[in-house]
C-alpha atoms as a PDB file:
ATOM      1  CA  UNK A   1       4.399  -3.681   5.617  1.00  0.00           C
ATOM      2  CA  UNK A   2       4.424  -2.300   1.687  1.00  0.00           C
ATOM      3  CA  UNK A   3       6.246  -5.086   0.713  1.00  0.00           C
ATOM      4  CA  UNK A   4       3.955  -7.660   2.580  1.00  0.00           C
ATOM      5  CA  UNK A   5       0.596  -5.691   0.746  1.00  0.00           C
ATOM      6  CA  UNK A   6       1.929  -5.639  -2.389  1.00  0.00           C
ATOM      7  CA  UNK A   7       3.214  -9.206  -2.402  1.00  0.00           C
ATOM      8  CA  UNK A   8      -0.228 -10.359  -1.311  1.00  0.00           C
ATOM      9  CA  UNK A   9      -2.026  -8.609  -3.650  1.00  0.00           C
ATOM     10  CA  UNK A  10      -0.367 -10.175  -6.606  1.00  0.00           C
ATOM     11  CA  UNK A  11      -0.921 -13.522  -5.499  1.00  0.00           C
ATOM     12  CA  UNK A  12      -4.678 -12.734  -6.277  1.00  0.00           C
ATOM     13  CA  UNK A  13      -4.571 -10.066  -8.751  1.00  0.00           C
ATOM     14  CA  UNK A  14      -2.256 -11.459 -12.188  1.00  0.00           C
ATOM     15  CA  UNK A  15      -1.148  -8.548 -13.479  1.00  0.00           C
ATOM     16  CA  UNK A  16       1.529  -6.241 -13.851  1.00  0.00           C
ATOM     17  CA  UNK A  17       3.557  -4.995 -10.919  1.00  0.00           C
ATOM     18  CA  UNK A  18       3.643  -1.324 -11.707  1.00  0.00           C
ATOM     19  CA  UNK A  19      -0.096  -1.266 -11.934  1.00  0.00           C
ATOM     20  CA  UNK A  20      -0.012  -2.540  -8.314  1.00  0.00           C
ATOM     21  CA  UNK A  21       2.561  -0.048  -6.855  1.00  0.00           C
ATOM     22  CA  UNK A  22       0.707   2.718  -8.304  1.00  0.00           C
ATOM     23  CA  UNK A  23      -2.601   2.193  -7.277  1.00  0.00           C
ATOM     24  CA  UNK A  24      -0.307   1.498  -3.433  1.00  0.00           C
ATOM     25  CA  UNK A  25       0.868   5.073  -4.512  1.00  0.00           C
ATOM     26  CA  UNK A  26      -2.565   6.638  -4.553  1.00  0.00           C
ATOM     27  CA  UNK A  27      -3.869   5.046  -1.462  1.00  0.00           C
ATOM     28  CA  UNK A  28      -0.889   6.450   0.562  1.00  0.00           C
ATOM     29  CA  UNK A  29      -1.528   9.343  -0.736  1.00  0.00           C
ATOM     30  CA  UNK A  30      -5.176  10.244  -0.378  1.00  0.00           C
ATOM     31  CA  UNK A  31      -5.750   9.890  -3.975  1.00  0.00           C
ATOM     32  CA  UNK A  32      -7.993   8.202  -6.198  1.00  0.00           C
ATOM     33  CA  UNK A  33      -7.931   5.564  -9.233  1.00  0.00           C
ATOM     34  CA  UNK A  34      -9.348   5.335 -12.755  1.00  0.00           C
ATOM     35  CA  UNK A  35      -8.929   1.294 -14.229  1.00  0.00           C
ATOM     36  CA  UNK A  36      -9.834   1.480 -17.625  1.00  0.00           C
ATOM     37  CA  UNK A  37      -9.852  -1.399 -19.961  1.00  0.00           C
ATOM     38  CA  UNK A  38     -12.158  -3.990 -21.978  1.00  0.00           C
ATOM     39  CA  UNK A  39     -15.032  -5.856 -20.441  1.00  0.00           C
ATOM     40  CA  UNK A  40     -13.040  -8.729 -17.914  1.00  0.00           C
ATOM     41  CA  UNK A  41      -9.437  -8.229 -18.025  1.00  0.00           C
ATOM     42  CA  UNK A  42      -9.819  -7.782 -14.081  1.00  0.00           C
ATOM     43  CA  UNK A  43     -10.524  -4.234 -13.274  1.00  0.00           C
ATOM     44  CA  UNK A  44     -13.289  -5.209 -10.292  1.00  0.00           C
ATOM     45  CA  UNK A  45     -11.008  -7.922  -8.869  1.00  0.00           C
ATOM     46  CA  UNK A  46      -7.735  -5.568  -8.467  1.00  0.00           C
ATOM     47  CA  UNK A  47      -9.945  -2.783  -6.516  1.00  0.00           C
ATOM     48  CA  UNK A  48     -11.774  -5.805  -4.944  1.00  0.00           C
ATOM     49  CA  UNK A  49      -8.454  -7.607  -3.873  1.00  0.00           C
ATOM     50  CA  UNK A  50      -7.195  -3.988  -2.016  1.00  0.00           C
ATOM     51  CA  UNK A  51      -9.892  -3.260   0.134  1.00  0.00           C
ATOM     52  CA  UNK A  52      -9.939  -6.713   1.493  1.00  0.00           C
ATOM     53  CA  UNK A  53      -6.186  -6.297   1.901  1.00  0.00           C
ATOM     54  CA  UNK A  54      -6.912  -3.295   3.745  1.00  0.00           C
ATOM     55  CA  UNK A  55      -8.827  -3.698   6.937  1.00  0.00           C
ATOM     56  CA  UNK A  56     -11.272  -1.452   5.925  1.00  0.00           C
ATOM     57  CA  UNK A  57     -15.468  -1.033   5.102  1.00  0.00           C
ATOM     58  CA  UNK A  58     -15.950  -1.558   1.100  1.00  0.00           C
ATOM     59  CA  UNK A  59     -18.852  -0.701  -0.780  1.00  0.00           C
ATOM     60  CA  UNK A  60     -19.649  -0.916  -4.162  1.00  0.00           C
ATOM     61  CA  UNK A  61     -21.707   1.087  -6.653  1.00  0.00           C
ATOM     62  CA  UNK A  62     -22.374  -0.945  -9.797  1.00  0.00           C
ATOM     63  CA  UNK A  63     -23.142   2.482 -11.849  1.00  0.00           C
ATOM     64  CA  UNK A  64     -26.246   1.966 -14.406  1.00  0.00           C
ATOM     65  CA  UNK A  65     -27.979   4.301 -16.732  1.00  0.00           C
ATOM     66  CA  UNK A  66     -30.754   4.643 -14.322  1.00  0.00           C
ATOM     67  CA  UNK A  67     -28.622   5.365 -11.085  1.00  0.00           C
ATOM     68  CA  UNK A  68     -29.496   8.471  -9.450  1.00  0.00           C
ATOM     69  CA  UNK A  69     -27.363  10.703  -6.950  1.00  0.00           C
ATOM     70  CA  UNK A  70     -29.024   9.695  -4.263  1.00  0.00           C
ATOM     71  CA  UNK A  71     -28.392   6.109  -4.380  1.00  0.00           C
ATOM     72  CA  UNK A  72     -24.592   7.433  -4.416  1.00  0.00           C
ATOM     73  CA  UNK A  73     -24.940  10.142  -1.414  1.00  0.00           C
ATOM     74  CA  UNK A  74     -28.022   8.854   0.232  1.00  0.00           C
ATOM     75  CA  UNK A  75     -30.799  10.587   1.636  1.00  0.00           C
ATOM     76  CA  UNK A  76     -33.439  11.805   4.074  1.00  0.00           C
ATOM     77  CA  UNK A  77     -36.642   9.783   4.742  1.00  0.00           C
ATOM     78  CA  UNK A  78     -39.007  10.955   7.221  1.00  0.00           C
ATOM     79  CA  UNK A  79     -39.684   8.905  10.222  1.00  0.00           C
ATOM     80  CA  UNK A  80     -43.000   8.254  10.890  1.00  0.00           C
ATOM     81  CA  UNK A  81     -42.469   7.125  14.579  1.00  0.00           C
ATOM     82  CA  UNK A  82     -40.183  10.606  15.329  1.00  0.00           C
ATOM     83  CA  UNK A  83     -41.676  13.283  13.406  1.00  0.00           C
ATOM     84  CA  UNK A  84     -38.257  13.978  11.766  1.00  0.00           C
ATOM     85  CA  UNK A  85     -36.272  13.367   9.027  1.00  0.00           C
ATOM     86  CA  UNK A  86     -33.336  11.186   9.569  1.00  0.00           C
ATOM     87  CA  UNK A  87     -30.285  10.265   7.030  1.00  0.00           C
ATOM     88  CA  UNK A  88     -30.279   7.025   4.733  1.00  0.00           C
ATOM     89  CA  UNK A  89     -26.524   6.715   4.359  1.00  0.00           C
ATOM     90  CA  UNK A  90     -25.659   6.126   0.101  1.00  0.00           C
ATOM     91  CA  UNK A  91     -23.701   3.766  -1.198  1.00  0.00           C
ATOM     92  CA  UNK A  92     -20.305   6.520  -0.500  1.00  0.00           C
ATOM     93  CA  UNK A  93     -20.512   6.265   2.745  1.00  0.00           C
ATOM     94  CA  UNK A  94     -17.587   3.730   2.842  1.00  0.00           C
ATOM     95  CA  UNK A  95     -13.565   3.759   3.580  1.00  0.00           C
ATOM     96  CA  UNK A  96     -13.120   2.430  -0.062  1.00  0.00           C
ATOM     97  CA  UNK A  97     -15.140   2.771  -2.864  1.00  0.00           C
ATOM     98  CA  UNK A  98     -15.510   0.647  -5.956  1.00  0.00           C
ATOM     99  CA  UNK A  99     -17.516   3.104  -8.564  1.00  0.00           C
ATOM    100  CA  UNK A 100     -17.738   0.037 -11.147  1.00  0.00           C
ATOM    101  CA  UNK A 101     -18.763   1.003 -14.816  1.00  0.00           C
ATOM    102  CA  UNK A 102     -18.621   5.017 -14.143  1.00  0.00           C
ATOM    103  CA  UNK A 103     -18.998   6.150 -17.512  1.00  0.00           C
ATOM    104  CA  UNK A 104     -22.466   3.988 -18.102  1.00  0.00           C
ATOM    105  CA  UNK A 105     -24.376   6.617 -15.649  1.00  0.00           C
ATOM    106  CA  UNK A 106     -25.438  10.038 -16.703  1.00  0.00           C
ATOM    107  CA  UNK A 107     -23.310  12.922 -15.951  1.00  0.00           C
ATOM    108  CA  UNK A 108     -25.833  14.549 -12.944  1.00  0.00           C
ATOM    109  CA  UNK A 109     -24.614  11.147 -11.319  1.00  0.00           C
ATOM    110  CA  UNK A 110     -21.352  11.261 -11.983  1.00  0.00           C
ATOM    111  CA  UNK A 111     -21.385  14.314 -10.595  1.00  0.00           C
ATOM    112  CA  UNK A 112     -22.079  13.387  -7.263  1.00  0.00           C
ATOM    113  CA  UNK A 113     -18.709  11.709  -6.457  1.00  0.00           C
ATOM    114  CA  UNK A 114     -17.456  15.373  -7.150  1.00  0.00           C
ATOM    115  CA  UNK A 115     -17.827  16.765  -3.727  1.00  0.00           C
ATOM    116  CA  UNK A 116     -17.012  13.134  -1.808  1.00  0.00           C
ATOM    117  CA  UNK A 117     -14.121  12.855  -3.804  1.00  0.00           C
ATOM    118  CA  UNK A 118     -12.618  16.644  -3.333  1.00  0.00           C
ATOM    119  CA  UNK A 119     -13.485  17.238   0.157  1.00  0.00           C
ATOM    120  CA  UNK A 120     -14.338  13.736   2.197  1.00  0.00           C
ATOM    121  CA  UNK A 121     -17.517  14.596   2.417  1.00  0.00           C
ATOM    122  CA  UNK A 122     -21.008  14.920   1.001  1.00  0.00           C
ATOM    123  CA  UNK A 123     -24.180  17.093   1.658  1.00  0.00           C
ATOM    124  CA  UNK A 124     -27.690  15.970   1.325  1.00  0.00           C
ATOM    125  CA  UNK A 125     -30.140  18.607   2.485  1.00  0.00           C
ATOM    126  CA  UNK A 126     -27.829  20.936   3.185  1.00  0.00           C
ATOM    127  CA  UNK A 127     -26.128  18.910   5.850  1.00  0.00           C
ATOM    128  CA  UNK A 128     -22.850  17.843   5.443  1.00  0.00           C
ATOM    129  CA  UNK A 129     -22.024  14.186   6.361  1.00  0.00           C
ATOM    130  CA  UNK A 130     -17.829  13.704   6.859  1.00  0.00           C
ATOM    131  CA  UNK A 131     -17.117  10.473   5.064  1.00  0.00           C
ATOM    132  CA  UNK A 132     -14.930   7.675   6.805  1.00  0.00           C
ATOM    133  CA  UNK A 133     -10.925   7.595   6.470  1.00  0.00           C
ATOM    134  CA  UNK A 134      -9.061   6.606   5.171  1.00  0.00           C
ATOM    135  CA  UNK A 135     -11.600   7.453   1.890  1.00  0.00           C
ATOM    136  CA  UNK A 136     -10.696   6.286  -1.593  1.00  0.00           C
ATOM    137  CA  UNK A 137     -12.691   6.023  -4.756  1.00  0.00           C
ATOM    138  CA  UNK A 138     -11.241   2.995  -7.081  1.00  0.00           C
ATOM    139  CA  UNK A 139     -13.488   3.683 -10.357  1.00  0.00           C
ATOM    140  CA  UNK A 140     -13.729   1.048 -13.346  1.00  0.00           C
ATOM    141  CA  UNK A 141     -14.511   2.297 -16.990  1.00  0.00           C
ATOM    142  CA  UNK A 142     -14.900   0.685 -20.011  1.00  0.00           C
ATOM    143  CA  UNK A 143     -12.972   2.195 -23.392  1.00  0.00           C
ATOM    144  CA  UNK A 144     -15.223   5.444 -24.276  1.00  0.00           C
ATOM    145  CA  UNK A 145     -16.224   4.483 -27.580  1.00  0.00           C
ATOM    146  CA  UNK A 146     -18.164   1.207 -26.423  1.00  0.00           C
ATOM    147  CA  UNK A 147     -21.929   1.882 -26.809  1.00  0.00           C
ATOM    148  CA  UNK A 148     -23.617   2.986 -24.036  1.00  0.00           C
ATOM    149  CA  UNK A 149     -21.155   4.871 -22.140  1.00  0.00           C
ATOM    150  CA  UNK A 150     -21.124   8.152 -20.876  1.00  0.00           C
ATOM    151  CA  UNK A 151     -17.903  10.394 -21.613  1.00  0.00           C
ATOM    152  CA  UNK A 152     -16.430  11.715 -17.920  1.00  0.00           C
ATOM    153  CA  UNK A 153     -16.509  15.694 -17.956  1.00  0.00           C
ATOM    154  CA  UNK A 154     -13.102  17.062 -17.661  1.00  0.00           C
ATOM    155  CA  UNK A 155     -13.916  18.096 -13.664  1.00  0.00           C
ATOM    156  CA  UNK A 156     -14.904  14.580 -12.926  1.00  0.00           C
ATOM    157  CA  UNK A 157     -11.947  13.227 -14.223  1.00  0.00           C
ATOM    158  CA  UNK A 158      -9.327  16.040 -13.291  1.00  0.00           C
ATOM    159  CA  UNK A 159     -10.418  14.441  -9.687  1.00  0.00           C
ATOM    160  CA  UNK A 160      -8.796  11.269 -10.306  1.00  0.00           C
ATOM    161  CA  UNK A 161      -4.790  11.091  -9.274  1.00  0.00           C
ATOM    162  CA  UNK A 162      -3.948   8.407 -11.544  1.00  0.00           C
ATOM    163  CA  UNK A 163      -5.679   6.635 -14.478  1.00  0.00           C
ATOM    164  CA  UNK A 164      -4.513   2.884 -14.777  1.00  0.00           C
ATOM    165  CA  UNK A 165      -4.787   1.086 -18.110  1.00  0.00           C
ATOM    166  CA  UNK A 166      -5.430  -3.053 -17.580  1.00  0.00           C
ATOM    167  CA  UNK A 167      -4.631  -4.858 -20.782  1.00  0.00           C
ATOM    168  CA  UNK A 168      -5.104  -8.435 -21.768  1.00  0.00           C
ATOM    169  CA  UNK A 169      -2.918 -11.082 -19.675  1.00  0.00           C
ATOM    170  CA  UNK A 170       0.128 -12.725 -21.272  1.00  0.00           C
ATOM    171  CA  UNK A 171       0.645 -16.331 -21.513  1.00  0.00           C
ATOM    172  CA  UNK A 172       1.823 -17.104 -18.284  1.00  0.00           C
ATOM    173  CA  UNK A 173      -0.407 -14.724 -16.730  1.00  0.00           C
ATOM    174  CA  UNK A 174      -3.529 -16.332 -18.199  1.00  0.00           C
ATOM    175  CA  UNK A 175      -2.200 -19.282 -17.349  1.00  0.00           C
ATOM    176  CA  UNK A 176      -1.342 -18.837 -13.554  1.00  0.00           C
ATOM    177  CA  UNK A 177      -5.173 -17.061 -13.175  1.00  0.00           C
ATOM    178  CA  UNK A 178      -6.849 -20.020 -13.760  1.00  0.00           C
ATOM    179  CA  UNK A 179      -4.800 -22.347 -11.679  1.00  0.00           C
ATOM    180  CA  UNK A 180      -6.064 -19.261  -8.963  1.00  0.00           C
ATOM    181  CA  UNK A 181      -9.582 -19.957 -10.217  1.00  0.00           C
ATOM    182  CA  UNK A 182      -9.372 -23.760  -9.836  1.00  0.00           C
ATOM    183  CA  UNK A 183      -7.757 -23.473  -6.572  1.00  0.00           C
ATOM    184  CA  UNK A 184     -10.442 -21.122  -5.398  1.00  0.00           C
ATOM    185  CA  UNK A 185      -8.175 -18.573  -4.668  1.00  0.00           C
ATOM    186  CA  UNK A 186     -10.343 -15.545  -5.847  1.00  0.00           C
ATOM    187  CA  UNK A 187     -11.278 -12.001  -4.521  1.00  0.00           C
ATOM    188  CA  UNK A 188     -13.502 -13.266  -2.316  1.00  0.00           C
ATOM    189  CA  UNK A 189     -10.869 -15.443  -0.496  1.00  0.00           C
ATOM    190  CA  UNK A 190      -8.657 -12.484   0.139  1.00  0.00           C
ATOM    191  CA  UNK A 191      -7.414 -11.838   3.523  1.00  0.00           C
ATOM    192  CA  UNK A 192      -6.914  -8.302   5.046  1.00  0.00           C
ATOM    193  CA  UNK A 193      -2.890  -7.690   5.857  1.00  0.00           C
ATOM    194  CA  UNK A 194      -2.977  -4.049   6.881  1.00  0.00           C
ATOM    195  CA  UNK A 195      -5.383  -2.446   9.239  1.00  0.00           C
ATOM    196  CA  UNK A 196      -6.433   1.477   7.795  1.00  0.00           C
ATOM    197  CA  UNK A 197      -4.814   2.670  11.503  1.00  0.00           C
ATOM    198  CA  UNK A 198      -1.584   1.299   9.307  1.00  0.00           C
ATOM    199  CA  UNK A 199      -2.652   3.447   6.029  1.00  0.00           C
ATOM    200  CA  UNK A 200      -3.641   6.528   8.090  1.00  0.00           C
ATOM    201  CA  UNK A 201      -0.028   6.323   9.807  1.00  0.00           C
ATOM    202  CA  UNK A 202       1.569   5.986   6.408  1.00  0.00           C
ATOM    203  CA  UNK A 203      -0.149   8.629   4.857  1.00  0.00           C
ATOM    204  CA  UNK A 204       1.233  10.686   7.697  1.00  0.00           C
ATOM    205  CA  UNK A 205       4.978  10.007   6.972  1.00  0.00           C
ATOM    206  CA  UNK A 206       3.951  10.381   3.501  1.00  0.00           C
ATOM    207  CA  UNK A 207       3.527  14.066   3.700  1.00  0.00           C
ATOM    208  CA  UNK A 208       6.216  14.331   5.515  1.00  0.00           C
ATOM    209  CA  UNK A 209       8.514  12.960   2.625  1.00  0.00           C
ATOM    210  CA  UNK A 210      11.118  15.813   1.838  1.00  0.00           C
ATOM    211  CA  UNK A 211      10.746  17.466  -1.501  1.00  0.00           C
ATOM    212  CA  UNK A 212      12.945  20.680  -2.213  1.00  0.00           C
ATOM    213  CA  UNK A 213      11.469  23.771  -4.192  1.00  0.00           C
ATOM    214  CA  UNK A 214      13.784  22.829  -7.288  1.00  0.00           C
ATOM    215  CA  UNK A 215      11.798  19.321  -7.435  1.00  0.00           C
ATOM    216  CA  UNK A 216       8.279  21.422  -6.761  1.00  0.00           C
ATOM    217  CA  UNK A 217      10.022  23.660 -10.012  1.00  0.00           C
ATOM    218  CA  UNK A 218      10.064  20.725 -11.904  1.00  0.00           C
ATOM    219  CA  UNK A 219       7.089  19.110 -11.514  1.00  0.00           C
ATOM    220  CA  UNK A 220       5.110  22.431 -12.145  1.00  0.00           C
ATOM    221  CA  UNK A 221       7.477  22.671 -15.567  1.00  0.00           C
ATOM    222  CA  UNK A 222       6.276  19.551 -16.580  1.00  0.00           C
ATOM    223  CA  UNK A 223       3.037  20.550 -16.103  1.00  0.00           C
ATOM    224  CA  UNK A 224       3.703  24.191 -18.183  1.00  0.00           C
ATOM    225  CA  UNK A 225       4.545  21.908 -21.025  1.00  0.00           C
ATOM    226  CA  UNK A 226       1.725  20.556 -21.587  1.00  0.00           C
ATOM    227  CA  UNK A 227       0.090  23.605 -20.997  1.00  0.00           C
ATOM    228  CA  UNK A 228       1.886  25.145 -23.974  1.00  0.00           C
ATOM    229  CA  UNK A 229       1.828  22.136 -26.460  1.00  0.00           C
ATOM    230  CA  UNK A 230      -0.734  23.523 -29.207  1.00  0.00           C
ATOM    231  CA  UNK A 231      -1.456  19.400 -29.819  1.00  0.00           C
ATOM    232  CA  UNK A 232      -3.761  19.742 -26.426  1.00  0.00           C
ATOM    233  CA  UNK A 233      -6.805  21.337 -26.163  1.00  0.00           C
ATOM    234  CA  UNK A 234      -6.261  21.569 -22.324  1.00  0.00           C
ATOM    235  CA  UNK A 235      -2.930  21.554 -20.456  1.00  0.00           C
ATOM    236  CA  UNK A 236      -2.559  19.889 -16.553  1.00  0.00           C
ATOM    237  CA  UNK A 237      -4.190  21.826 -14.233  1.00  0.00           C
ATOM    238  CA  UNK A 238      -2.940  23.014 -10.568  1.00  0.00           C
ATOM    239  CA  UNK A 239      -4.805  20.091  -9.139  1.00  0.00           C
ATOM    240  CA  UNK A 240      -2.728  17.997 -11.222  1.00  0.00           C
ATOM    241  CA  UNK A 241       0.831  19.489 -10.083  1.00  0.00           C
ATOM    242  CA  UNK A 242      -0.795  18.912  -6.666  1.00  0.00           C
ATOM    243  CA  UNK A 243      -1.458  15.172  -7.364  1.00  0.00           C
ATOM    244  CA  UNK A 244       2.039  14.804  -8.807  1.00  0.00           C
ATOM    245  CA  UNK A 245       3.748  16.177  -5.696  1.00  0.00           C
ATOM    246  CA  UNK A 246       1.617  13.979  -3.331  1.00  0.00           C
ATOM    247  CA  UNK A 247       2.341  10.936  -5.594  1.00  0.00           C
ATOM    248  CA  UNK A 248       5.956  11.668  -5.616  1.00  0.00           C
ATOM    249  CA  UNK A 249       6.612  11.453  -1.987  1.00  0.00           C
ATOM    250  CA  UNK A 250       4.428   8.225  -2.067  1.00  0.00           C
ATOM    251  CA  UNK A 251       6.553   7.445  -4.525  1.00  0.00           C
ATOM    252  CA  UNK A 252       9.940   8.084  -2.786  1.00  0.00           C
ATOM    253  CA  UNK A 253       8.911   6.481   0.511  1.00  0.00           C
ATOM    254  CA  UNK A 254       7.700   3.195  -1.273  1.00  0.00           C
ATOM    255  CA  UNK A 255      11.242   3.249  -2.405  1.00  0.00           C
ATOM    256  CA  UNK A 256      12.540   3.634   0.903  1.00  0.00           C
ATOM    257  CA  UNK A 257      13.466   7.287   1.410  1.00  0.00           C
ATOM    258  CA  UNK A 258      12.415  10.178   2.974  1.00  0.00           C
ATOM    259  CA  UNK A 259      13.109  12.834  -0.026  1.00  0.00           C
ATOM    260  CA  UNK A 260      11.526  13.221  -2.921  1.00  0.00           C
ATOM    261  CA  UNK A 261      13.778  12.575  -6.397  1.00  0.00           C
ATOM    262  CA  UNK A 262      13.068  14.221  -9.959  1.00  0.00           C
ATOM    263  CA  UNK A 263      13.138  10.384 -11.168  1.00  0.00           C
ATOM    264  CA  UNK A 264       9.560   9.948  -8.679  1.00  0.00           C
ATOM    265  CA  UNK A 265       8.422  12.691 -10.378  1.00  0.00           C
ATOM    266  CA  UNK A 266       9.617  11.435 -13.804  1.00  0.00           C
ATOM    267  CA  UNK A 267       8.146   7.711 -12.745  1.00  0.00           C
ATOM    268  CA  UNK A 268       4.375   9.012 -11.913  1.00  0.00           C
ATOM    269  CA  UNK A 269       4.314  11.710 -14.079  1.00  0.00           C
ATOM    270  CA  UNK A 270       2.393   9.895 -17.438  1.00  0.00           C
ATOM    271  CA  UNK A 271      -0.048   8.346 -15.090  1.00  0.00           C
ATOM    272  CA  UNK A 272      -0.790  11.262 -13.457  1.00  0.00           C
ATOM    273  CA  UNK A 273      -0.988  13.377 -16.169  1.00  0.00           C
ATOM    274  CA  UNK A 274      -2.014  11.347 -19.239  1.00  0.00           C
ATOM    275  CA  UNK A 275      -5.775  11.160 -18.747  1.00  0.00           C
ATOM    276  CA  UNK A 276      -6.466  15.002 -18.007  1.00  0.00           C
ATOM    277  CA  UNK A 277      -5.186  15.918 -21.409  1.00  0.00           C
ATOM    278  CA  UNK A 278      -7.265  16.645 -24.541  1.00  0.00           C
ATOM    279  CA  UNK A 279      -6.345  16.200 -28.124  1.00  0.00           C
ATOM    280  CA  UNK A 280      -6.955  18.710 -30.722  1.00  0.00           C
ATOM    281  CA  UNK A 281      -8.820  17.642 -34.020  1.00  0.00           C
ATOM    282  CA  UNK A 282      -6.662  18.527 -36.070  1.00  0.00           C
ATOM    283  CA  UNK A 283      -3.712  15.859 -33.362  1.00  0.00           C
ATOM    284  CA  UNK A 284      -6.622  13.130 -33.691  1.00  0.00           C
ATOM    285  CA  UNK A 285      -6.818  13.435 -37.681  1.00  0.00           C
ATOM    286  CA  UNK A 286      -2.771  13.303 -37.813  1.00  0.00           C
ATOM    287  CA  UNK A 287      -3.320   9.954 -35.277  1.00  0.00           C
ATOM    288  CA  UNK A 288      -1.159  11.563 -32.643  1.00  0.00           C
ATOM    289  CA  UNK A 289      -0.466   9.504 -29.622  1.00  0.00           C
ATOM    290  CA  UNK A 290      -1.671  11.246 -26.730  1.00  0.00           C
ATOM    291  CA  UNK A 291       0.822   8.642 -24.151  1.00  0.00           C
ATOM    292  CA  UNK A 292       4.327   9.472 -26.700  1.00  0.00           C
ATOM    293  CA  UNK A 293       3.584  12.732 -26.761  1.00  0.00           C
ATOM    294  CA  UNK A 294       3.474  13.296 -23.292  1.00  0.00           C
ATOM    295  CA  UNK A 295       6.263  11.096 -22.530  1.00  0.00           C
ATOM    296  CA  UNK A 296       8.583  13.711 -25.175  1.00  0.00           C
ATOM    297  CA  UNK A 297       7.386  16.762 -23.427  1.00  0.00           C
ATOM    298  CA  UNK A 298       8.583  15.302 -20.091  1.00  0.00           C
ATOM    299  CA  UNK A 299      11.752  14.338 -21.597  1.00  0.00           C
ATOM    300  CA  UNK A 300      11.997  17.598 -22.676  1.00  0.00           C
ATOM    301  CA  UNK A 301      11.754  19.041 -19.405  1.00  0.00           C
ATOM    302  CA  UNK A 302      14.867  20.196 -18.167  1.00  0.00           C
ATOM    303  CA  UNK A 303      15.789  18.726 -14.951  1.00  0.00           C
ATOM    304  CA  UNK A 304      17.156  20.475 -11.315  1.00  0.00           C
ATOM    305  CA  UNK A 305      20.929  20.355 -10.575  1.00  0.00           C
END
C-alpha cells in the first residue's frame, strides 16, 4: 500500500524520491511538513498531490499579510434566528492542511496553527473544537530573505517534524513535467489510492515499531550534540528527540521491519533536526554551513553495540 502511494505520487509530483518518502514518513507518523524553496519549483503541487492521494478532506490557507487567526481557527457569529452563538468552522478544520506562503502572515497568525498543530485541536471562545484525523499541516515557505516575509518564531517552527528543501528540477525532470502538463496530468487530476481508515491503521503499527533504549540513547545523543556545539545559538529540543523517535519507526516500517535501526535514526536525523537550529554571528560571519555541520556532529555520535 506504501509502495502503491509513493509510486503514484511521483507520477504527478517530478521530484526527488527521498523528498517523497519523507514527507510518507511524517504522515505515518502524526507529524507535520515545512517545503521551503523559490517561488514555483512545486511546493503546492507535492502537498496538493498527497491529500488527493489520501482519501481525505483538504483545505487550504493561502496565508497573506492581512490574514487574521480567525480565518485560520474560525469563529462564533451570533444567530439571529436562535438567540445563540454558533461556530463558523476556519479554514483548520480539515484532515490535511496546506498552510501555503506561512512566513508572508504576521506572527499573531502564525501563531494560531500552534495549538492545532500540538494538540489536534483549537479553541475559539474558550471552547475547544477536536480537529479531524488523521490531521496534518503541509506548510510552504519561501527562502526568508525574500521581501515580504515573516521570519517563523522558533516555537512555530520547533512544531514542524521535518523541513523539506525543493530545489530546481534537472534536465530530465523539467523535461518529463511538461510532457505531465501537456498531457493534463496535473494535481488536479490526481486520484485518491489510500483511504485515511488505511493511514490511521498505519499509524497504529507505526507506534508499535520496536525501538530498544540503546537506539532511544542515541537519538537523544545526537540531539546533546547539538546542544553543546558553541556554533548554535539553540540546540534540539525534547520535542525534537520526540519527532526523531516517531520518524524512526516510520522510518523502519517503510523499510519493511518492525524495529527501529540506528541507520533510521541516522537517515531522518538532518531533516528532523536541521531547521530548529540557530547559527551564532560570529558561525554566519565565518559562512558556516548550518546542513555540514550537523551532518559532522551526527557522525560524531557514537553509535549502540
Amino acid at each position: 500500500m506504501i509502495n502503491k502511494l509513493k509510486q503514484h505520487i511521483g507520477e504527478y509530483f517530478v521530484g526527488k524520491e527521498d523528498t517523497i518518502e519523507n514527507l510518507l514518513i511524517c504522515l505515518f507518523s502524526g507529524g507535520h511538513v515545512l517545503l521551503e524553496g523559490v517561488p514555483g519549483v512545486g511546493k503546492t503541487t507535492l502537498a496538493s498531490t498527497l491529500a488527493r492521494s489520501v482519501d481525505c478532506d483538504f483545505g487550504r490557507i493561502q496565508f497573506t499579510p492581512d490574514t487574521l487567526p480567525t480565518d485560520v481557527m474560525g469563529t462564533e457569529i451570533f444567530n439571529m434566528k436562535t438567540g445563540e452563538f454558533e461556530y463558523r468552522e476556519g479554514a483548520i478544520m480539515h484532515q490535511i492542511v496546506l498552510a501555503d506562503e506561512i512566513n508572508r502572515t504576521s506572527p499573531k497568525t502564525q501563531a494560531s496553527l500552534l495549538e492545532a498543530m500540538a494538540e489536534s485541536q483549537t479553541t475559539v471562545s474558550g471552547v475547544k473544537h477536536k480537529l479531524p484525523q488523521p490531521f496534518m499541516v503541509i506548510a510552504t515557505q519561501n527562502p526568508s530573505e525574500f521581501m515580504g516575509t515573516y521570519p517563523l518564531p522558533e516555537a512555530q517552527i520547533d512544531r514542524f517534524m521535518m523541513k523539506l528543501t525543493i530545489d530546481y528540477p534537472d534536465d530530465a525532470e523539467e523535461l518529463r513535467m511538461t510532457k505531465n502538463m501537456l498531457a493534463g496530468r496535473t494535481a488536479e487530476t490526481v486520484e485518491s489510492v489510500i483511504t485515511a481508515e488505511d493511514v490511521m491503521s498505519i499509524r497504529k503499527q507505526v507506534a508499535d515499531v520496536t525501538i530498544k533504549d540503546e537506539v532511544i540513547r542515541y537519538a537523544r545523543n545526537i540531539a546533546e550534540m547539538t546542544r553543546t556545539e558553541k556554533r548554535f545559538v539553540l540546540g534540539a529540543s525534547p520535542r525534537a528527540v520526540l519527532a526523531l523517535v516517531k520518524a524512526s519507526q516510520a522510518k523502519a516500517f517503510m523499510d519493511g521491519r518492525d524495529y527501529v535501526k540506528p541507520d533510521d535514526v541516522k537517515a531522518v536525523a538532518p531533516f528532523v533536526l536541521e531547521h530548529r537550529l540557530t547559527l551564532t554571528s560570529e558561525a554566519k560571519i565565518a559562512k558556516e554551513n548550518k546542513e555540514d555541520l550537523l551532518r559532522k556532529l551526527i557522525h560524531k555520535t557514537k553509535l549502540p553495540l
